[in-house]
Protein backbone atom coordinates (compact mmCIF):
# COMPACT_ATOMS: atom_id res chain seq x y z
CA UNK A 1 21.66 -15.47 12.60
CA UNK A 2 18.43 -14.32 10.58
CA UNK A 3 18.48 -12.61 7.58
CA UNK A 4 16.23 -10.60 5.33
CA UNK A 5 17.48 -9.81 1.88
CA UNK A 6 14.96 -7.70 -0.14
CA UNK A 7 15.70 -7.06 -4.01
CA UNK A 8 13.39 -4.67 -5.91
CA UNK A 9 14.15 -4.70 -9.26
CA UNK A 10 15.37 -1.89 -11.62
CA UNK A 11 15.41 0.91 -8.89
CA UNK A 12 17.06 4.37 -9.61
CA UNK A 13 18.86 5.75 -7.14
CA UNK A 14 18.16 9.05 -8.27
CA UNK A 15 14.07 8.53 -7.74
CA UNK A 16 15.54 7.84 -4.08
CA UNK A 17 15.50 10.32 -0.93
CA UNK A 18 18.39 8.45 0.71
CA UNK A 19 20.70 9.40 -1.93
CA UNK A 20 19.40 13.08 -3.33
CA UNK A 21 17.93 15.81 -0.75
CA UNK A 22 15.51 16.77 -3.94
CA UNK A 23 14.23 13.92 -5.08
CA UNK A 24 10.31 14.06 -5.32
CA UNK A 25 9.75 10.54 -5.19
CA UNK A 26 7.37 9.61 -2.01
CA UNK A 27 8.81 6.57 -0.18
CA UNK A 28 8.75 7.40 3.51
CA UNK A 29 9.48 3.63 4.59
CA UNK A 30 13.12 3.64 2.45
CA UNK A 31 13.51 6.77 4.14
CA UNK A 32 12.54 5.23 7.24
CA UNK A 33 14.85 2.11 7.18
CA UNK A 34 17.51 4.60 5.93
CA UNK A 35 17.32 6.91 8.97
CA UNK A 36 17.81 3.55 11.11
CA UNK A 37 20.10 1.70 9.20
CA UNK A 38 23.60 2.10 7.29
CA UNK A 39 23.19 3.47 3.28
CA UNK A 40 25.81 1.96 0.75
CA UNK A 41 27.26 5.07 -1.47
CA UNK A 42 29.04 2.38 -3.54
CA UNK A 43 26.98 0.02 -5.20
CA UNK A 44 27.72 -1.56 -8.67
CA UNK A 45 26.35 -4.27 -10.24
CA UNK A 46 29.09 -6.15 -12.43
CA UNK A 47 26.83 -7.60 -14.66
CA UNK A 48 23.60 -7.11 -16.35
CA UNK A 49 20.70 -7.62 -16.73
CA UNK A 50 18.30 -9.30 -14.63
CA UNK A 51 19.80 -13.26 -14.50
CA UNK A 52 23.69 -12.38 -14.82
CA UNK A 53 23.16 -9.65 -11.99
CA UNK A 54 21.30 -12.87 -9.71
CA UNK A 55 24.58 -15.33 -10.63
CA UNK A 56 26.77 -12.73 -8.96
CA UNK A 57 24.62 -12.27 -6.56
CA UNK A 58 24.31 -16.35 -5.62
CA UNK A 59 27.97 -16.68 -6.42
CA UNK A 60 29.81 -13.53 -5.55
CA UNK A 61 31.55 -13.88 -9.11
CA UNK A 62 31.45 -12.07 -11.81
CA UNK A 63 29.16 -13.59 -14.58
CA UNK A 64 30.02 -11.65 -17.70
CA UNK A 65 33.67 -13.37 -17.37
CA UNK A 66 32.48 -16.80 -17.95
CA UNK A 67 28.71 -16.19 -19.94
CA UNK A 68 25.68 -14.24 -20.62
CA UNK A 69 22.09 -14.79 -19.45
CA UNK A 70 22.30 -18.12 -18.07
CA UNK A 71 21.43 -20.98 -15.65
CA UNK A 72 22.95 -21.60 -12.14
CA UNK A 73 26.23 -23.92 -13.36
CA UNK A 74 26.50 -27.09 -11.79
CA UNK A 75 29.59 -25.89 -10.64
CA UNK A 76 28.24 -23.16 -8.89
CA UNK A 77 28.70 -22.71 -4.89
CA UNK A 78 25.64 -20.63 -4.12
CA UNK A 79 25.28 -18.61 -0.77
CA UNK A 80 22.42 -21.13 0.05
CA UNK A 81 23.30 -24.17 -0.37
CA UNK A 82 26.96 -23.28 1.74
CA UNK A 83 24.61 -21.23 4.80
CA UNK A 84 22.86 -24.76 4.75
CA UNK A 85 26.22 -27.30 4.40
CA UNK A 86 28.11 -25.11 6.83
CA UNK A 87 26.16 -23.34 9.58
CA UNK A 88 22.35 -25.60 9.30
CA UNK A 89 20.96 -22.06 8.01
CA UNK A 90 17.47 -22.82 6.18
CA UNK A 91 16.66 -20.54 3.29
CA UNK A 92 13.60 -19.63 1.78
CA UNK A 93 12.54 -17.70 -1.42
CA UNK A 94 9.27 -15.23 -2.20
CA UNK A 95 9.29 -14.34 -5.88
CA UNK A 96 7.50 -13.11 -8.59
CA UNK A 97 10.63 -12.42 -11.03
CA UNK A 98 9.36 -15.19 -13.62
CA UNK A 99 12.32 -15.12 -15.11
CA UNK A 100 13.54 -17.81 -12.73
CA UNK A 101 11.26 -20.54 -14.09
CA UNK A 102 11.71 -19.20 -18.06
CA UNK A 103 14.80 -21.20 -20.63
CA UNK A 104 17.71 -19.89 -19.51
CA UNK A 105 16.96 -19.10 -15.57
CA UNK A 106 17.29 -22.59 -14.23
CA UNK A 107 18.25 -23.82 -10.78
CA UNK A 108 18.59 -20.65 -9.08
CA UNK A 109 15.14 -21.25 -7.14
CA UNK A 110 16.34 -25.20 -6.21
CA UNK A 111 19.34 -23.71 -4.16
CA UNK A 112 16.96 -22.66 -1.50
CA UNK A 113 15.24 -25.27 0.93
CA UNK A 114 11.82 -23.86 -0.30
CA UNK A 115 10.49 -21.45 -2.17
CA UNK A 116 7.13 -19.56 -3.53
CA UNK A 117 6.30 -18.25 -6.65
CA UNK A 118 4.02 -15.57 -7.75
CA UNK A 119 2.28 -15.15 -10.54
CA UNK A 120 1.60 -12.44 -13.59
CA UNK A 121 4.30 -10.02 -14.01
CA UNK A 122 5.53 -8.48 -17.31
CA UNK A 123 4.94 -11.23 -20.14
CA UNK A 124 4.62 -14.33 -17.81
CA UNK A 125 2.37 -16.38 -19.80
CA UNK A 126 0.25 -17.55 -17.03
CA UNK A 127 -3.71 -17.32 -17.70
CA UNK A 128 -5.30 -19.49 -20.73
CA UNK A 129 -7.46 -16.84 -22.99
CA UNK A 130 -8.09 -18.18 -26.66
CA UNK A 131 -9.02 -14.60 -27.77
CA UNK A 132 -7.18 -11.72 -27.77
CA UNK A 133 -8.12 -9.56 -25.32
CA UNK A 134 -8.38 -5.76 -25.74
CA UNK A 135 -5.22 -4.03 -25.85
CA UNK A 136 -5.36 -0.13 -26.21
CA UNK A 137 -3.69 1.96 -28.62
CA UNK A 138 -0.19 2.18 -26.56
CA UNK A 139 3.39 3.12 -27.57
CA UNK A 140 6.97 1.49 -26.26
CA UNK A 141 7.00 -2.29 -25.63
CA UNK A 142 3.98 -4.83 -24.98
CA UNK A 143 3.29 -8.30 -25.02
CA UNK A 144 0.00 -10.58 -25.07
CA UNK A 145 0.40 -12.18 -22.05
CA UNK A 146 0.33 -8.74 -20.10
CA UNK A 147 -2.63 -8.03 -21.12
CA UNK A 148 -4.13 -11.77 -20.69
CA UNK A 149 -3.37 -11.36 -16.80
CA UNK A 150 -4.93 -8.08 -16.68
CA UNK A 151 -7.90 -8.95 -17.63
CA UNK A 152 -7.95 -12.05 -14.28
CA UNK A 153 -7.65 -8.84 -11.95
CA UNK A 154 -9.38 -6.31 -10.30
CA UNK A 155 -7.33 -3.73 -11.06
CA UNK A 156 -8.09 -2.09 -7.54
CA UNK A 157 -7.27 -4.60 -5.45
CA UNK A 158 -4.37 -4.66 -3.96
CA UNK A 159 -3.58 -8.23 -3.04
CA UNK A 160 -4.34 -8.62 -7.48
CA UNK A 161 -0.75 -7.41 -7.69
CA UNK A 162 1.98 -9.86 -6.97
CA UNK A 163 4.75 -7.14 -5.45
CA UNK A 164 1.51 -7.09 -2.67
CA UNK A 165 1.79 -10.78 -2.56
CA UNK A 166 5.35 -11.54 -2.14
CA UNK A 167 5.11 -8.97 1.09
CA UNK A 168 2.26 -10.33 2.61
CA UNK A 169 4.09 -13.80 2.33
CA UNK A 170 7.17 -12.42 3.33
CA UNK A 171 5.19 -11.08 6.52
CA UNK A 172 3.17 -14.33 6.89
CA UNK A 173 7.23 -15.92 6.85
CA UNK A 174 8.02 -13.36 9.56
CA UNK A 175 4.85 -14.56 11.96
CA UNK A 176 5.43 -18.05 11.44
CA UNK A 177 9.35 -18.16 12.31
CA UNK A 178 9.92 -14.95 14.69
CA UNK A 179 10.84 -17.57 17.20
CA UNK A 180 13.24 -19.32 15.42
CA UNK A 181 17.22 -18.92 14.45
CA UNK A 182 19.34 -19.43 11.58
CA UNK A 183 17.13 -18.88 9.04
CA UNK A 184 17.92 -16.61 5.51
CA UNK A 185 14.25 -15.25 3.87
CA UNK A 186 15.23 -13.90 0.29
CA UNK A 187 12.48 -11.69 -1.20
CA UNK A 188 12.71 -11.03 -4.66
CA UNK A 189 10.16 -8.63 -6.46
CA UNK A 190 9.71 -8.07 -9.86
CA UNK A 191 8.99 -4.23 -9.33
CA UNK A 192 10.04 -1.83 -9.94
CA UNK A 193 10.62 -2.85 -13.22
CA UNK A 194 8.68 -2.38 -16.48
CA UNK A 195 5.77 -2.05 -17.16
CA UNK A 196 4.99 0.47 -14.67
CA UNK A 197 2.31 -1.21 -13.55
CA UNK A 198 0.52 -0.26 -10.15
CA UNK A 199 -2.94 0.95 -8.59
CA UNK A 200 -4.50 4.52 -9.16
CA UNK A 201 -3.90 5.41 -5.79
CA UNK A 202 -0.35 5.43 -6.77
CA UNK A 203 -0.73 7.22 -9.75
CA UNK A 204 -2.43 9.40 -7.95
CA UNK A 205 0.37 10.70 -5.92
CA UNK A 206 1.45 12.14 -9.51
CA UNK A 207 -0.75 14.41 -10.80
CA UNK A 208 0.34 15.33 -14.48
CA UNK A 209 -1.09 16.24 -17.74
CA UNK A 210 -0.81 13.57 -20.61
CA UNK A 211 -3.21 12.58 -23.38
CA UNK A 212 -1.26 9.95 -25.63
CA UNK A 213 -1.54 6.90 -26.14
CA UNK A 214 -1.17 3.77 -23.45
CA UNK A 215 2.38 4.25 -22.16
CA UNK A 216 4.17 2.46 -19.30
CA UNK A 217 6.65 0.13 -21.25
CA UNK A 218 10.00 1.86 -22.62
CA UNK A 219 11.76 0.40 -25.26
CA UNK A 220 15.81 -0.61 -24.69
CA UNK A 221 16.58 2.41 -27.07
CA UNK A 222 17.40 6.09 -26.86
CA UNK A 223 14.76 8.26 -26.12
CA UNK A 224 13.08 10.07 -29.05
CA UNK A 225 9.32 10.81 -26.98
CA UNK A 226 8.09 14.32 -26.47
CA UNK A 227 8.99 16.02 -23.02
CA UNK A 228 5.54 14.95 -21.76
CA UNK A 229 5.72 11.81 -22.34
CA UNK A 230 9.12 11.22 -20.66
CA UNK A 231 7.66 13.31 -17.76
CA UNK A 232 4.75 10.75 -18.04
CA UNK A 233 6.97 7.35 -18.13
CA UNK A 234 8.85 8.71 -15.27
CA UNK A 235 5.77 9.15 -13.64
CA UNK A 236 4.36 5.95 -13.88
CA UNK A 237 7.38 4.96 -12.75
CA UNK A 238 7.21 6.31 -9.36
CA UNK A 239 4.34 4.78 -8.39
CA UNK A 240 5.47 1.43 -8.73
CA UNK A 241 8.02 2.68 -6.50
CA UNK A 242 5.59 3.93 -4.16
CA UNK A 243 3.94 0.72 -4.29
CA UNK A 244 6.74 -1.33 -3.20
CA UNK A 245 7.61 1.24 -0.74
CA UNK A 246 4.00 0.53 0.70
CA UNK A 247 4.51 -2.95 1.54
CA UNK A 248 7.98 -2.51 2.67
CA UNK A 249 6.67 -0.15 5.40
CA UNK A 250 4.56 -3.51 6.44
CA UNK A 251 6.83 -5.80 6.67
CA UNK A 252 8.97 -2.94 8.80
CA UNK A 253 6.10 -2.59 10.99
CA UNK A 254 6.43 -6.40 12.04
CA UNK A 255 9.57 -6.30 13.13
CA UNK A 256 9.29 -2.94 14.52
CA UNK A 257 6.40 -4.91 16.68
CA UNK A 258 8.38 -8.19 17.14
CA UNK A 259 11.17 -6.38 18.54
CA UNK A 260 13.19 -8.20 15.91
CA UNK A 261 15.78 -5.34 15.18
CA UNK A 262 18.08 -7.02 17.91
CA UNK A 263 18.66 -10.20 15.98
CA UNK A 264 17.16 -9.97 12.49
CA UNK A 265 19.67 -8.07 9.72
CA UNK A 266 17.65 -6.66 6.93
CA UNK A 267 19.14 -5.69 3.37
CA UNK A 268 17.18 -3.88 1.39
CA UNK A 269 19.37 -4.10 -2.83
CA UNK A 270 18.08 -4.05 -6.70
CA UNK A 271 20.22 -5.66 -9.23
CA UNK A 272 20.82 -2.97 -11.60
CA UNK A 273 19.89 0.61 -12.16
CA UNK A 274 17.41 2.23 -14.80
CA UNK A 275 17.93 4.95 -16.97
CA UNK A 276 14.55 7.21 -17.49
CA UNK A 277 15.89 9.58 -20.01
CA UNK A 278 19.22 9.98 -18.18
CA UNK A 279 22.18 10.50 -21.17
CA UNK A 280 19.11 10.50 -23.34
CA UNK A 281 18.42 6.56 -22.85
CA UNK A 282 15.83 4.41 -21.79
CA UNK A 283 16.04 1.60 -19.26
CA UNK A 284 19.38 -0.66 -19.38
CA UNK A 285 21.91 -2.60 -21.02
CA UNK A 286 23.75 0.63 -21.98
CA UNK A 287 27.32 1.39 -20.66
């Protein structure tokens, strides 16, 4: 048995074609795998955010019975570990959720038999810079360190962006062990969750009028922005979707080319939804 499991993180399912005939959000390759493949119409997530939602996921219990934001418990029985003991399946994970490797995230990524971690997203504290680097005038949420790894990329290059990276290693995965069985490949990307961070050519696919200040980082609060600027965030927003939907079309196009369809099962999840103005709130944590 192979498996790909794919999470993107913080997706709407209202931004999403396969589950509203208007939405306006362009991802042709979810649409794609949809067409081909079997949508879930029931989907919850038990417990949030990012870390409780992963313990559920490893453990298939829920977390907010026993703790909050927390490290994999010794006595944990993770899927990994158990496809590993019981049926010799090797597991491998591409990340750039840093949230694994912060206080509080431990021992999730030591389940797997090997794993790869990318770089840079949100407030990973990553790249050494003494002096501040310039930050614009901006409103909503920001930290230092997002602005630190900025300034190490070009902003227009693709492979700069680590949702980009985990794909292309998740493809490189794909080349390398096409051949082989029993193998689980867990690909876990940060996106699209805040910022909204992506390319112009992204943006671009969402023309809009907006003149304020710096804003792609909504605060965990109810939403007291102008109409514009909601339209904005929810703009910005869709382009990181975009993005991700990019390189999941690539990694589609290798196993429409490897034939793999027969013998690979691919699951495409996120771990929790987002509100974008929706009951006049931004982002999560509110039931």
């Amino acid at each position: 048995m192979r498996t790909v499991f794919i999470t993107l993180d913080s997706l709407n399912r209202h931004y999403l074609n396969c589950y509203n005939d208007d939405a306006w959000v362009q991802t042709p390759n979810i649409d794609r795998l949809a067409r081909r493949g079997l949508v879930f119409d029931n989907h919850f997530c038990g417990s949030m955010p990012c870390m409780p939602a992963r313990r559920e996921m490893y453990t298939g219990r829920l977390n907010f019975m026993e703790t909050p934001w927390s490290p994999i418990q010794p006595w944990d029985d993770c899927l990994q570990p158990e496809l590993w003991r019981q049926k010799d399946i090797y597991s491998h994970m591409i990340t750039d959720h840093y949230h694994y490797f912060h206080s509080g995230g431990e021992c999730y990524h030591t389940r797997f038999n090997s794993w790869e971690f990318l770089r840079g997203q949100e407030g990973d504290v990553w790249h050494p810079l003494v002096d501040d680097p310039p930050i614009p005038k901006y409103e909503g949420k920001n930290r230092r360190a997002y602005w630190v790894n900025r300034e190490f990329m070009d902003l227009e290059n693709e492979l700069d962006y680590s949702t980009p990276q985990c794909f292309e290693r998740a493809i490189d995965f794909l080349e390398r062990n096409n051949q082989a069985d029993n193998w689980n490949l867990h690909v876990e990307c940060f996106d699209p969750h805040e910022p909204f961070f992506s390319q112009q050519k992204y943006k671009d696919l969402y023309p809009h009028d907006y003149d304020g200040p710096h804003y792609d980082w909504p605060p965990y609060a109810e939403v007291t922005e102008s109409p514009e600027t909601v339209e904005h965030l929810r703009y910005e927003y869709a382009a990181v979707v975009s993005m991700c939907d990019e390189y999941l079309g690539k990694l589609l196009d290798l196993m429409d080319e490897r034939d793999m369809w027969k013998d690979t099962m691919l699951i495409v999840n996120t771990d929790h939804g987002y509100l974008l103005g929706e009951h006049n709130w931004w982002a999560k944590l509110r039931m």
